[in-house]
Protein backbone atom coordinates (compact mmCIF):
# COMPACT_ATOMS: atom_id res chain seq x y z
CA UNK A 1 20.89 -14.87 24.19
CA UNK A 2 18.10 -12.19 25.17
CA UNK A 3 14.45 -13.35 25.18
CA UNK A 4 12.18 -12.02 22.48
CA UNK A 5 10.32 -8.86 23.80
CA UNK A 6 6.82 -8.53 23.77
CA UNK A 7 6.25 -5.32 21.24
CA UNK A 8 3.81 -3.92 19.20
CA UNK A 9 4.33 -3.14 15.17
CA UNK A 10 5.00 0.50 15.49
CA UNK A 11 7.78 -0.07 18.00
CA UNK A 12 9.05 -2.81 16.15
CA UNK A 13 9.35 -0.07 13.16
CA UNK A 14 10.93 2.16 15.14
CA UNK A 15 13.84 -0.06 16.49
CA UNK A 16 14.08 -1.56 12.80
CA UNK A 17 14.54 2.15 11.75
CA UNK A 18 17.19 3.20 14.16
CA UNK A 19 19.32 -0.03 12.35
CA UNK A 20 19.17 1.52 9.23
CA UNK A 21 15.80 0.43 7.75
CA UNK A 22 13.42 3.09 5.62
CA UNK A 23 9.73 3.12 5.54
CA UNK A 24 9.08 2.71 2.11
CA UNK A 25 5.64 2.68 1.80
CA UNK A 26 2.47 1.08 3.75
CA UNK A 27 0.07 -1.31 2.26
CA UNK A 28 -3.03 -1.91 4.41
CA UNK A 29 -2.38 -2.56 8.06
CA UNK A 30 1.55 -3.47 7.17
CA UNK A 31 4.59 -0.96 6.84
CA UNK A 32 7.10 -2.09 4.36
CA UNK A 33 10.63 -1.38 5.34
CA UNK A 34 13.40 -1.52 2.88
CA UNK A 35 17.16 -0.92 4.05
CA UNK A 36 19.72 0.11 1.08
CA UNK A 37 21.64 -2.96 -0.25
CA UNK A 38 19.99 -5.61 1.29
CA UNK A 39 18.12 -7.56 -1.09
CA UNK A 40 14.50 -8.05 1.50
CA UNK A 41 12.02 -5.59 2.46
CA UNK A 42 10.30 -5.67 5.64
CA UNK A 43 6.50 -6.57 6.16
CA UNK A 44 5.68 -5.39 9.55
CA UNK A 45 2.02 -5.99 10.85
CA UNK A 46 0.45 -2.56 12.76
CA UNK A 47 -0.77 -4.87 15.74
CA UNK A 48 -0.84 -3.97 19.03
CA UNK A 49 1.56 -7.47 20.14
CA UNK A 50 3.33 -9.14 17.26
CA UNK A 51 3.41 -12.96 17.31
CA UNK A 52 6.93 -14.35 18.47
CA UNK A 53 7.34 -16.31 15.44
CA UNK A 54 6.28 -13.12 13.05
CA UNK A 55 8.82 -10.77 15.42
CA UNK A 56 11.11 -13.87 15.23
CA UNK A 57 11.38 -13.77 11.51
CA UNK A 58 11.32 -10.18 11.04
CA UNK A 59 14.20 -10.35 13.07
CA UNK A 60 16.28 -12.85 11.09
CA UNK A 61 15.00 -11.27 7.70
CA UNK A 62 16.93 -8.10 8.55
CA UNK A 63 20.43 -9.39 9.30
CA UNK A 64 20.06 -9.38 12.90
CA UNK A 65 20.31 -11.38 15.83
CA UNK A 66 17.92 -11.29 19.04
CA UNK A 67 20.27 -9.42 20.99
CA UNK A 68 20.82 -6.61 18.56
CA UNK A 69 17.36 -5.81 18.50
CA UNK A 70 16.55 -6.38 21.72
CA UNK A 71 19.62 -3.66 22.76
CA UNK A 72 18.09 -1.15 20.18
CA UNK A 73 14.95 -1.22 22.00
């Protein structure tokens, strides 16, 4: 299992992106992702380093696991 990266919200949009997610819309200092057929959205903070439990549960919100995201980057 890969550690969880250190990244900021705007590369965490980006690697969501290239796995199929869509910025729908931002609200504020968040982008909200949505992906077709999956039933979540994304809420992705615009800070510069994203906690490890907020990157942690982005993570697991989209279907993915550690290493997937972590080999997107």
């Amino acid at each position: 299992m890969a550690s969880l990266p250190s990244v900021s919200g705007a590369r965490a949009v980006k690697t969501f992106q290239k796995a199929g997610w869509v910025k729908d819309r931002q609200h504020g200092s968040h982008v909200i992702l949505i992906k077709p057929g999956h039933p979540a959205s994304l809420s992705v903070p615009q800070h510069r380093e994203l906690a490890p439990g907020t990157l942690r549960a982005l993570i697991r919100a989209s279907g993915m696991s550690v290493d997937q995201f972590v080999d997107l980057l």
